[in-house]
N, C-alpha and C. Protein backbone atom coordinates (compact mmCIF):
# COMPACT_ATOMS: atom_id res chain seq x y z
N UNK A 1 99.46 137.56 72.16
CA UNK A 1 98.79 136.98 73.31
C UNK A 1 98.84 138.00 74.44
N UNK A 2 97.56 138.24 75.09
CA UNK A 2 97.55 138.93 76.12
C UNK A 2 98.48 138.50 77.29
N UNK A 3 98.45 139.56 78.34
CA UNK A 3 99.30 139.03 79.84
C UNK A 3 98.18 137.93 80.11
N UNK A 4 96.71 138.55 80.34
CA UNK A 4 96.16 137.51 81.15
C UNK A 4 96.23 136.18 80.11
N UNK A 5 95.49 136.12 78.90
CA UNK A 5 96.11 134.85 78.78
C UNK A 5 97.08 134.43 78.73
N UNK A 6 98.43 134.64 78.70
CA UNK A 6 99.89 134.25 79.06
C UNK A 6 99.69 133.44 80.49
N UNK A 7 99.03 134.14 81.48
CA UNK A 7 99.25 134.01 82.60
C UNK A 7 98.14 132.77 82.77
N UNK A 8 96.95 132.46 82.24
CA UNK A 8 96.15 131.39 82.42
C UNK A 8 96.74 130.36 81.71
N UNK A 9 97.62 130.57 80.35
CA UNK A 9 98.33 130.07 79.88
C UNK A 9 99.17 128.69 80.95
N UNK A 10 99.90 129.55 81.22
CA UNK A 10 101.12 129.10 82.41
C UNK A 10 100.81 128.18 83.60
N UNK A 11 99.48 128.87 83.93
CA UNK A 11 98.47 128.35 85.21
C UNK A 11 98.14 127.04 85.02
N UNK A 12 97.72 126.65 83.51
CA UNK A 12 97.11 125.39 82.83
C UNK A 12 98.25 124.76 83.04
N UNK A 13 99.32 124.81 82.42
CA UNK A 13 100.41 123.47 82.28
C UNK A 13 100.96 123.76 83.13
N UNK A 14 101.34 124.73 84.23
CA UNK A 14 101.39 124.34 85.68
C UNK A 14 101.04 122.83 86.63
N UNK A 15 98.84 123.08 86.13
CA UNK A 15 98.19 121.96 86.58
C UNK A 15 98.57 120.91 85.97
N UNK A 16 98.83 120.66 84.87
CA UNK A 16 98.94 119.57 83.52
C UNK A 16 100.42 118.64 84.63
N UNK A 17 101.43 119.90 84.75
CA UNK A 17 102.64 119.33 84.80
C UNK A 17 103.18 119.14 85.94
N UNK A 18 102.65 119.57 87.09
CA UNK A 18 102.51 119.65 88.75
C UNK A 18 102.66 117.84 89.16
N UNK A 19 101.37 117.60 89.00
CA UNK A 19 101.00 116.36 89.46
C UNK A 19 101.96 114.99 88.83
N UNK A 20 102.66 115.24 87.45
CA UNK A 20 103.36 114.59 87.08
C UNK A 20 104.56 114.49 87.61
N UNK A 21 105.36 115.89 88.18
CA UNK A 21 106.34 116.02 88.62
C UNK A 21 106.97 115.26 90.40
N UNK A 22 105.07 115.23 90.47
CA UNK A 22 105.06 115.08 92.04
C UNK A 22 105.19 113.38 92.06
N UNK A 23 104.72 112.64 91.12
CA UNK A 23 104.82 111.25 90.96
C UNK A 23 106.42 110.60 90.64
N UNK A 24 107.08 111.56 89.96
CA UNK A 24 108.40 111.11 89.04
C UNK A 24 109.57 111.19 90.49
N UNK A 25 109.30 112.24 91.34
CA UNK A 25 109.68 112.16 92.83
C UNK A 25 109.69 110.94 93.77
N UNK A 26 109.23 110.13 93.40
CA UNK A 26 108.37 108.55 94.34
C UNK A 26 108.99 107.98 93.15
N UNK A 27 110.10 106.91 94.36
CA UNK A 27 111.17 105.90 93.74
C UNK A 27 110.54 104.96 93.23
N UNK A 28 110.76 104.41 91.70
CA UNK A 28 110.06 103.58 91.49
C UNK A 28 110.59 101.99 91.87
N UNK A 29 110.10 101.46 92.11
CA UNK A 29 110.97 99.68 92.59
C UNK A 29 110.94 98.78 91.89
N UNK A 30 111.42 97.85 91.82
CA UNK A 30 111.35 97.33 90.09
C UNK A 30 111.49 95.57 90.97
N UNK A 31 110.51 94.51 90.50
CA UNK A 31 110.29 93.57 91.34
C UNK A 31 111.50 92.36 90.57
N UNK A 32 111.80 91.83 91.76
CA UNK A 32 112.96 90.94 91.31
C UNK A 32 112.52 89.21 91.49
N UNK A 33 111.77 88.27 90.39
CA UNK A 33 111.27 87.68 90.43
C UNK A 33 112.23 86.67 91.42
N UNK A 34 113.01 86.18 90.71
CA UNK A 34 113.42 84.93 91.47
C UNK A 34 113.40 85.10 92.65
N UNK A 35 113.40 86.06 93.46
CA UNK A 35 113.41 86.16 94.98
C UNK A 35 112.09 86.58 95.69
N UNK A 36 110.95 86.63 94.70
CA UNK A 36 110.06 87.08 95.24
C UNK A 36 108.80 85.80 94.83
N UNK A 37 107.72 85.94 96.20
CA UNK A 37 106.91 85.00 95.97
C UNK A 37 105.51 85.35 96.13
N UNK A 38 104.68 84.51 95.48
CA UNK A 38 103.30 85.00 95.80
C UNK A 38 102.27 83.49 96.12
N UNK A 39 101.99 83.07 96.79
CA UNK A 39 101.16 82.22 97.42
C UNK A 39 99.75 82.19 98.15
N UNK A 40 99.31 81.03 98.28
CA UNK A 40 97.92 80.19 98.79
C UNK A 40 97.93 79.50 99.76
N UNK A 41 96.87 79.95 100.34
CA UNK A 41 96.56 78.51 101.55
C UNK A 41 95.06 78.54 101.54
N UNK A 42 94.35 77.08 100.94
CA UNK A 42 92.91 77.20 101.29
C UNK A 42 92.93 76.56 102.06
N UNK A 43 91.34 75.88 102.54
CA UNK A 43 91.18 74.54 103.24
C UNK A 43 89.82 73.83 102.50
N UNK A 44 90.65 72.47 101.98
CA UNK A 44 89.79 71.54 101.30
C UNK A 44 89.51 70.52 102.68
N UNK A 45 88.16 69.92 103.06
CA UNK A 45 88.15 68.58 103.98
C UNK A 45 88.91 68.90 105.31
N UNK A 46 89.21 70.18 105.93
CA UNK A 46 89.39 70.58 107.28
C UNK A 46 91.03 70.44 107.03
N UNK A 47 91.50 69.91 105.28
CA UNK A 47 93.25 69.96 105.95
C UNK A 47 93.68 71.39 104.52
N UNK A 48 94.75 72.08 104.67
CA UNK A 48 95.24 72.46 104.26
C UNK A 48 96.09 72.32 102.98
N UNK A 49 95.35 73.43 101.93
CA UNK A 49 96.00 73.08 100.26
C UNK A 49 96.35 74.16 99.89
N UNK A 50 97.54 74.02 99.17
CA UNK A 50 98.34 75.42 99.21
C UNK A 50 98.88 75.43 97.76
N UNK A 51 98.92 76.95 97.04
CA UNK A 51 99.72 76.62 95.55
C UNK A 51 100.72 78.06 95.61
N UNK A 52 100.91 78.37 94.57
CA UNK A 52 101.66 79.64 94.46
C UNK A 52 101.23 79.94 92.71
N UNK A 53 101.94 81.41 92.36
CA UNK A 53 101.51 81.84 91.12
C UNK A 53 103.35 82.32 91.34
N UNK A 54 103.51 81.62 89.92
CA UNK A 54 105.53 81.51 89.64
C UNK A 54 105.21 82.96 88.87
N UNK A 55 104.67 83.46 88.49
CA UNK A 55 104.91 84.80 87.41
C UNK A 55 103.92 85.88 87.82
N UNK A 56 104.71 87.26 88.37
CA UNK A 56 103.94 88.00 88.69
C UNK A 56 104.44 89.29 88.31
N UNK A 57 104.13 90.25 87.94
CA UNK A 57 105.01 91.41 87.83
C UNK A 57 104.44 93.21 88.34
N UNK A 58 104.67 93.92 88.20
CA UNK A 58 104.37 95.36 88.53
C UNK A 58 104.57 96.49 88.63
N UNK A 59 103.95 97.48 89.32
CA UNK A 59 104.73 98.74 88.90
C UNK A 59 104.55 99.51 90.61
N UNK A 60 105.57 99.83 91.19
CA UNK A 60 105.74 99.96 92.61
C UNK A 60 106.41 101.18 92.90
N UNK A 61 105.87 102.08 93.05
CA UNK A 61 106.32 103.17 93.73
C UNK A 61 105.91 103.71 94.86
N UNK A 62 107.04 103.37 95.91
CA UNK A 62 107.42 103.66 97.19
C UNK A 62 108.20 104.70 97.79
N UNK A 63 108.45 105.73 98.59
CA UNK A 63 108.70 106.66 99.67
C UNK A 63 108.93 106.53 100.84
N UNK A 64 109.71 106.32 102.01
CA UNK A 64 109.37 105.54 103.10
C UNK A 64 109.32 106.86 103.32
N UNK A 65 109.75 108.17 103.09
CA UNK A 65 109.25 109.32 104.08
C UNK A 65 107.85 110.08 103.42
N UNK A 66 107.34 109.20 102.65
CA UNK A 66 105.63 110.09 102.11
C UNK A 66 105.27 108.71 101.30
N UNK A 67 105.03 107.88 102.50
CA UNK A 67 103.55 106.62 102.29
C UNK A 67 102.90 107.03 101.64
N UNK A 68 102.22 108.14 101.86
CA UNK A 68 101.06 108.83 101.49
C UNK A 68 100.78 108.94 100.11
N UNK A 69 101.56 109.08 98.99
CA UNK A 69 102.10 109.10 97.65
C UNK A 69 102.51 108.01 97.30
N UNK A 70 102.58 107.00 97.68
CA UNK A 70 102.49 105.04 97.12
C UNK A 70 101.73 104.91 96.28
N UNK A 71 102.08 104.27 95.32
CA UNK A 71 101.20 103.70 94.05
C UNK A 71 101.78 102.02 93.58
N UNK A 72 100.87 101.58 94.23
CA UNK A 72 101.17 99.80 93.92
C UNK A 72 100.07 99.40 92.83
N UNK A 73 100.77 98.09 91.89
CA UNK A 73 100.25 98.02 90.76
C UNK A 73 100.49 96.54 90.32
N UNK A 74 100.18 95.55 90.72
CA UNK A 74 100.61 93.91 90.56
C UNK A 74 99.85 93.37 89.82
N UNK A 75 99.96 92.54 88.55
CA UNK A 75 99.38 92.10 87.72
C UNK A 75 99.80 90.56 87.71
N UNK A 76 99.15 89.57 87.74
CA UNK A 76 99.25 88.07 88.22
C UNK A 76 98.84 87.44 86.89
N UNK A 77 99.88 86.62 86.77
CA UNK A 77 99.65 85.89 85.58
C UNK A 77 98.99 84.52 86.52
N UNK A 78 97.36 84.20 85.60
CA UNK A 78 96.52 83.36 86.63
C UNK A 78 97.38 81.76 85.83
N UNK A 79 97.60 81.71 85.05
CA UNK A 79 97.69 80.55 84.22
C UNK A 79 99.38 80.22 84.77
N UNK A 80 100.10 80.83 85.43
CA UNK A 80 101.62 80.48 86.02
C UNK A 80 101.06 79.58 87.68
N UNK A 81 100.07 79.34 87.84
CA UNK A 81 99.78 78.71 89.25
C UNK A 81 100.01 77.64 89.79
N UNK A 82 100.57 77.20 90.27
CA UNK A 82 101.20 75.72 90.94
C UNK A 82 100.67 75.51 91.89
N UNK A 83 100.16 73.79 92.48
CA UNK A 83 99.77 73.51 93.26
C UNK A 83 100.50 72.20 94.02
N UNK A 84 99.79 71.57 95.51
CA UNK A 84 100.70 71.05 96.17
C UNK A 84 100.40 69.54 95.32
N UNK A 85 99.76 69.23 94.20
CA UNK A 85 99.49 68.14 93.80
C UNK A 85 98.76 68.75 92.49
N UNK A 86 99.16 68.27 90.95
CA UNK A 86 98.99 68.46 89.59
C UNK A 86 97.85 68.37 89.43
N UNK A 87 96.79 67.84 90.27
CA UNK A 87 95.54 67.61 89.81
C UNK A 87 94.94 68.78 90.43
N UNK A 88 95.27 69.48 91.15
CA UNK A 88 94.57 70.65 91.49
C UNK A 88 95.08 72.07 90.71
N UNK A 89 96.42 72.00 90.35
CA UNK A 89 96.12 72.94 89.26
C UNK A 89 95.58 72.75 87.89
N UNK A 90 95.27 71.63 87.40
CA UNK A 90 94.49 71.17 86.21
C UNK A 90 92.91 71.87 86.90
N UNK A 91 92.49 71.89 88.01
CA UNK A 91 91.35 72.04 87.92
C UNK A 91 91.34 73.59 88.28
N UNK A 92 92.24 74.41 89.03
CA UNK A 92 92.29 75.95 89.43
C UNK A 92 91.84 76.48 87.95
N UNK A 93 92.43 75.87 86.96
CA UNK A 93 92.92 77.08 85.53
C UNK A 93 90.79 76.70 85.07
N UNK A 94 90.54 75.85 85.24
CA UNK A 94 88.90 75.49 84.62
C UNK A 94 88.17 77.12 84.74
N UNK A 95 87.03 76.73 83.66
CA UNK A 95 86.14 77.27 83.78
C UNK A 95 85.73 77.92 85.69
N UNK A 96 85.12 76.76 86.15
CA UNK A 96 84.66 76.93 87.64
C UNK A 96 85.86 77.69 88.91
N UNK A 97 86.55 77.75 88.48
CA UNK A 97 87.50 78.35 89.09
C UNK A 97 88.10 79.79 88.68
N UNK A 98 89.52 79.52 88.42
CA UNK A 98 89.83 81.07 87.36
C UNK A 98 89.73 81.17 86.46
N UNK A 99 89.18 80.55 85.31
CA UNK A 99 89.10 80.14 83.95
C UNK A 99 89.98 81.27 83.23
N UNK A 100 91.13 80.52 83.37
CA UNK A 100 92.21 81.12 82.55
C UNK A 100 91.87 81.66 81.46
N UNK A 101 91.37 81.15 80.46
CA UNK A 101 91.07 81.73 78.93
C UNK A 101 90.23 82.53 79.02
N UNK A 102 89.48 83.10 79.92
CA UNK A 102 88.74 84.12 80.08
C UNK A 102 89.52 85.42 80.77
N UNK A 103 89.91 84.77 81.73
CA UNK A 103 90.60 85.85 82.70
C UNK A 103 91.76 85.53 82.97
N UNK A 104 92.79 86.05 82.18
CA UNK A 104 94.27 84.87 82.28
C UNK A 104 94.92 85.87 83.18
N UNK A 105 94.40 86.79 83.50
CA UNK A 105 95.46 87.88 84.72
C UNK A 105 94.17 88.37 85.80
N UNK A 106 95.09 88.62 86.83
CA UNK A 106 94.25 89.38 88.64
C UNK A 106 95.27 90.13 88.37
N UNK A 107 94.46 91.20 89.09
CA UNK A 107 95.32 92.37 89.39
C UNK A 107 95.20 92.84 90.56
N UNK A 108 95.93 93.57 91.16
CA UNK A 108 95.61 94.54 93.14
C UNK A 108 96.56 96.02 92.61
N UNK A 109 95.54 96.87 92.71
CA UNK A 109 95.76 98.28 92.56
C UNK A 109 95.83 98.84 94.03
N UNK A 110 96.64 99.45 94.63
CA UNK A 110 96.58 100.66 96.13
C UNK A 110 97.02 101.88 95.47
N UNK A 111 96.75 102.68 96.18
CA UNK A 111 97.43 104.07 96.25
C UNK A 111 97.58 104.21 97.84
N UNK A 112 98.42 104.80 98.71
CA UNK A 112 98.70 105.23 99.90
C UNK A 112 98.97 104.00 100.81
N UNK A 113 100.11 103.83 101.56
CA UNK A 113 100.47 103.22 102.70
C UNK A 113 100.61 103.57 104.13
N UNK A 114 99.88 102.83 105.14
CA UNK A 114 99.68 103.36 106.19
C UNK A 114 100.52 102.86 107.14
N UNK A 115 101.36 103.35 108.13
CA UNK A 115 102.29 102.36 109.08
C UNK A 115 101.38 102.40 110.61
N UNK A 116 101.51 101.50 111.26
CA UNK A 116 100.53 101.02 112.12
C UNK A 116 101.73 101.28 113.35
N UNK A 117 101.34 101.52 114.73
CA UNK A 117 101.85 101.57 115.80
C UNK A 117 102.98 100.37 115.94
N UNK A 118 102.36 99.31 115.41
CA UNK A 118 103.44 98.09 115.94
C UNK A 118 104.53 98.18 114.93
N UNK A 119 104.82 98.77 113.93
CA UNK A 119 105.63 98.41 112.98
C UNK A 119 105.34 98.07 111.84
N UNK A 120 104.19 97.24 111.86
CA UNK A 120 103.76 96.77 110.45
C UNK A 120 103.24 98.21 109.43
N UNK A 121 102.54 97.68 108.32
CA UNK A 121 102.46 98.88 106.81
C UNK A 121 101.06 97.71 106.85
N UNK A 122 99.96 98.91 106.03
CA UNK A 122 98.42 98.42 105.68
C UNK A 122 98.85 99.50 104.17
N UNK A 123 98.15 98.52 103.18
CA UNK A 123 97.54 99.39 101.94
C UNK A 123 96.12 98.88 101.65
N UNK A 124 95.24 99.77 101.20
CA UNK A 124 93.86 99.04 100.85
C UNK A 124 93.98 99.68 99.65
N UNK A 125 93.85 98.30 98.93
CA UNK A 125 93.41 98.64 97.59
C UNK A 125 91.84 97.88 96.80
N UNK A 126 92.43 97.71 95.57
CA UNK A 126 91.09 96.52 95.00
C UNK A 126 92.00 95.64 94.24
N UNK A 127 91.12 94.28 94.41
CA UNK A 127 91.74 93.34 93.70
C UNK A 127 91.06 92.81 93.04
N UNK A 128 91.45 92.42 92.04
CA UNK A 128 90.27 91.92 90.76
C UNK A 128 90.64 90.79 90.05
N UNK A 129 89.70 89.57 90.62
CA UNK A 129 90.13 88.36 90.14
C UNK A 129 88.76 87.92 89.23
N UNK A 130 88.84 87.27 88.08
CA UNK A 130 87.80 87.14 87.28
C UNK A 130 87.16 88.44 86.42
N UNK A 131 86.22 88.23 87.00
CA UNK A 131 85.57 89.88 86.17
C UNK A 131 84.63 90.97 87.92
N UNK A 132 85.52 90.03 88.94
CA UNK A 132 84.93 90.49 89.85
C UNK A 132 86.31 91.88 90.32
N UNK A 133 86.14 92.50 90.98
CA UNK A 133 86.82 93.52 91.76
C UNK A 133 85.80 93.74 93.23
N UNK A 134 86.96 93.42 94.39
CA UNK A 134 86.88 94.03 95.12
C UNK A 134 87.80 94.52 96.55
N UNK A 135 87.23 94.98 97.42
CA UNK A 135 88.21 95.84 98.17
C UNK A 135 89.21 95.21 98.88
N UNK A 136 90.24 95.37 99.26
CA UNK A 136 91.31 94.35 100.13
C UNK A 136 92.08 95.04 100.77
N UNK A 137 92.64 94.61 101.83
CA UNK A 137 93.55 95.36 102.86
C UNK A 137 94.62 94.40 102.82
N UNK A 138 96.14 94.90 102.57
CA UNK A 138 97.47 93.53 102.63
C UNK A 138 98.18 94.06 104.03
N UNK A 139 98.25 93.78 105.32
CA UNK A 139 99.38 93.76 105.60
C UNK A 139 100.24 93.21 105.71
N UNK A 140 101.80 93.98 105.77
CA UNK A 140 102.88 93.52 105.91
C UNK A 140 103.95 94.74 106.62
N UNK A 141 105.26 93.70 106.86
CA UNK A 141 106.20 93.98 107.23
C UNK A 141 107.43 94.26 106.48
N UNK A 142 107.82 95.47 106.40
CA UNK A 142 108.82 95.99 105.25
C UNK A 142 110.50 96.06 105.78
N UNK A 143 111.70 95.92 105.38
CA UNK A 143 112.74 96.22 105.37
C UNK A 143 113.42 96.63 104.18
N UNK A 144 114.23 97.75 104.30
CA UNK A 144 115.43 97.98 103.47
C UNK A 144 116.87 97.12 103.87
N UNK A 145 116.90 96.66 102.78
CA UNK A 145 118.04 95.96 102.63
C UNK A 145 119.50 96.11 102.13
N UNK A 146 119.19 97.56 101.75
CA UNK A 146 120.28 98.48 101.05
C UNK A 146 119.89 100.04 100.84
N UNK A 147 120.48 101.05 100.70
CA UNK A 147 119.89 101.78 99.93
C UNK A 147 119.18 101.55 98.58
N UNK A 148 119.45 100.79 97.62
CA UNK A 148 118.95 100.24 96.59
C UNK A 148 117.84 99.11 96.35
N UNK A 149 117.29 98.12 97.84
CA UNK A 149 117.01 96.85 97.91
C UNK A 149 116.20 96.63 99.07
N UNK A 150 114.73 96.34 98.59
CA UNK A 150 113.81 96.27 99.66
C UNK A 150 113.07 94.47 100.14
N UNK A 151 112.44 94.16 100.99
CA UNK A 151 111.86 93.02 101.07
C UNK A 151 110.77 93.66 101.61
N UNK A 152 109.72 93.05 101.28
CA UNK A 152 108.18 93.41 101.79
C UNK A 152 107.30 91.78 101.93
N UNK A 153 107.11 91.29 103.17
CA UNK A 153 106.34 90.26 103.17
C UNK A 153 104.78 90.16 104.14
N UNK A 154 104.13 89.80 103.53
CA UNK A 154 103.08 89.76 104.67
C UNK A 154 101.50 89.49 103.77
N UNK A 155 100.96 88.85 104.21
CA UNK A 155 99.41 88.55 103.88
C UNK A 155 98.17 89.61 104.16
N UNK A 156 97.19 88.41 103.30
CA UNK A 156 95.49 88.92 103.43
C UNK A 156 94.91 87.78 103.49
N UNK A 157 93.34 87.79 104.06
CA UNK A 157 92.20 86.84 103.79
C UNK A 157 91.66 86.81 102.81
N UNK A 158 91.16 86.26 101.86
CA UNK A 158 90.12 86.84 101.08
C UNK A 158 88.97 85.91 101.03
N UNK A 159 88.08 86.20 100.49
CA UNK A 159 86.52 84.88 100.22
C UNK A 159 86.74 84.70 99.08
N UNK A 160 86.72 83.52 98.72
CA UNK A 160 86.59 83.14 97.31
C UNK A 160 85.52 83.29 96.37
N UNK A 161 84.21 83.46 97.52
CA UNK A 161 83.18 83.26 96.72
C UNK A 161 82.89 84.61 95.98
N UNK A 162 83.55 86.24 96.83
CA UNK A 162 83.31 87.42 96.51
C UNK A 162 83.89 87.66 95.17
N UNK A 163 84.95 86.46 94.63
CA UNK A 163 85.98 86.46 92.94
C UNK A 163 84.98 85.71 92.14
N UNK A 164 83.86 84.92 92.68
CA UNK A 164 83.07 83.91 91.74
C UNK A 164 84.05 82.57 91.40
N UNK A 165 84.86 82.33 92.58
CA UNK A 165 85.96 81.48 92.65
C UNK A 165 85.63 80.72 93.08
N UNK A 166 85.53 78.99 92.13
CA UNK A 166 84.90 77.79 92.92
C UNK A 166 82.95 77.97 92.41
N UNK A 167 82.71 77.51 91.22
CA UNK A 167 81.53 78.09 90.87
C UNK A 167 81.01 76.10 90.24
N UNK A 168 79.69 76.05 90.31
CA UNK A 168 79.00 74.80 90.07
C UNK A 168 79.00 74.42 91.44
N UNK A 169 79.23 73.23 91.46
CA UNK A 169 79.45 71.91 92.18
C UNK A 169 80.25 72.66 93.59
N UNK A 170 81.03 73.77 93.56
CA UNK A 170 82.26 73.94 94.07
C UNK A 170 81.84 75.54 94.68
N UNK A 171 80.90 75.53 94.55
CA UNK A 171 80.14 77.22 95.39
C UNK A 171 80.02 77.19 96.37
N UNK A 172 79.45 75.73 97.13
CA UNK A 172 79.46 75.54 98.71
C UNK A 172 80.71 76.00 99.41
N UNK A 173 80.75 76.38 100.51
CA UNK A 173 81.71 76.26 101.15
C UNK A 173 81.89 75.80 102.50
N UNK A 174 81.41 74.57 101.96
CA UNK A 174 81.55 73.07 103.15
C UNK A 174 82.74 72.14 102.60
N UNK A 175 82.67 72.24 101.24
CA UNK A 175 84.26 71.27 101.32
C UNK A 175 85.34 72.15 101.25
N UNK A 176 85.49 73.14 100.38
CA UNK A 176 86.77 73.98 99.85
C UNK A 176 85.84 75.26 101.17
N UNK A 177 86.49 75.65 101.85
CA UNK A 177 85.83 76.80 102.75
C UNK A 177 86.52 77.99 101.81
N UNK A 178 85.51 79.19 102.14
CA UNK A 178 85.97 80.23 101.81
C UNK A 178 86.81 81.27 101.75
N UNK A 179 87.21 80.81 103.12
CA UNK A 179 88.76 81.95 103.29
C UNK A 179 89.86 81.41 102.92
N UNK A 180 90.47 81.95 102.16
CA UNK A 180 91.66 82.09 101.78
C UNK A 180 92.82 82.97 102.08
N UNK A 181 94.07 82.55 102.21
CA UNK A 181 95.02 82.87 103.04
C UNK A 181 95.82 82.99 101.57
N UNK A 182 96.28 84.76 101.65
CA UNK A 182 97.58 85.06 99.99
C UNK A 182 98.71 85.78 101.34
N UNK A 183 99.64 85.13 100.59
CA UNK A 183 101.00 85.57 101.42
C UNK A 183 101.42 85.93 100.37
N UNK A 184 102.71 87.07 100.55
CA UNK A 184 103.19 87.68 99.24
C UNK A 184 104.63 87.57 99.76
N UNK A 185 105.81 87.81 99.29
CA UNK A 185 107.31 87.90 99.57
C UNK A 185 107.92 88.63 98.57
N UNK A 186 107.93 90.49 98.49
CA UNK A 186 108.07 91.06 97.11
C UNK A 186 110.12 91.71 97.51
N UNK A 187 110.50 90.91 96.60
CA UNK A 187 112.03 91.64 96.63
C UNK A 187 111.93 92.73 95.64
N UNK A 188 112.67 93.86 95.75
CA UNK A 188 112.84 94.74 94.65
C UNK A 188 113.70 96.06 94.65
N UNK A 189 114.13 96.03 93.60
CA UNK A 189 115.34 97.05 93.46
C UNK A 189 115.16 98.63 93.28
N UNK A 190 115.60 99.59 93.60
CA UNK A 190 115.13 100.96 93.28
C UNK A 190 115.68 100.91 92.26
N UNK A 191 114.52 102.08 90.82
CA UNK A 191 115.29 102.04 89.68
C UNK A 191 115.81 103.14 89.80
N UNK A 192 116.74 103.13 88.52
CA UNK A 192 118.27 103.94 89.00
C UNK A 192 118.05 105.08 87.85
């Protein structure tokens, strides 16, 4: 083998192995269910209906000194969803809604976290509920709780109608309105 190819050689898995090295650097966080929550607030008839999703999991890598290099990765089990009354999660999992057997997981992908003057953290990522994807901004408010142990809580709006969420009878949004209110509460441990 020549120098120069030796040397383009080297150059290649340089690139190959650079970008990997730079990710394995960014702590990964590992989500600690029982303490962490993920929730709803719509509005059915001008009053307030609220559920949660009990099973959620992901892949979270955080930096508090290079935001910039964040890679968030939450995958929602749609069929774990609870509501403030049984008859509304019998009807969430339907067809017209999330139709579980079609689409039994949402997901919200970010890369990069931004910290805002007041204190708070913005990530925009995409979120993809159904067979729809689209763009979303979460903020929240972060603490370390240890060197090892973080809490991250804080919401988004979203439209339901932009997921194809609430479809037939249930597309209007004069009874079930469209905005929706997701609060999140993510505990999680640095892995070791």
């Amino acid at each position: 083998m020549s120098i120069k190819a030796f040397v383009h050689f080297v150059w290649m898995v340089g690139l190959c192995i650079l970008p990997a090295l730079g990710l394995a650097s960014v702590p990964q966080w590992i989500i600690v269910p029982g303490e962490s929550q993920l929730s709803f607030t719509a509005t059915q008839n001008d009053a307030p209906v609220s559920g949660q999703f009990k099973t959620f999991s992901g892949q979270i890598f955080v930096d508090p000194l290079d935001l910039a290099s964040s890679r968030i990765d939450i995958v929602v089990d749609m069929n774990s969803v609870h509501a403030s009354y049984a008859e509304l999660k019998d009807t969430l999992i339907t067809p017209d809604w999330f139709n579980v057997q079609l689409f039994p997981q949402a997901e919200f992908k970010a890369q990069g976290i931004q910290q805002s003057l007041d204190g708070t953290y913005q990530t925009t990522g995409t979120l993809k509920i159904r067979d729809k994807t689209v763009p979303v901004t979460l903020t929240f408010k972060a603490e370390q709780l240890s060197a090892d142990k973080g809490i991250v809580e804080g919401s988004t709006v979203i439209k339901r109608s932009l997921f194809g969420v609430g479809q037939g009878e249930w597309s209007s949004t004069e009874e079930v309105k469209d905005e929706v209110t997701v609060r999140f509460k993510v505990v999680a441990l640095r892995k070791q």
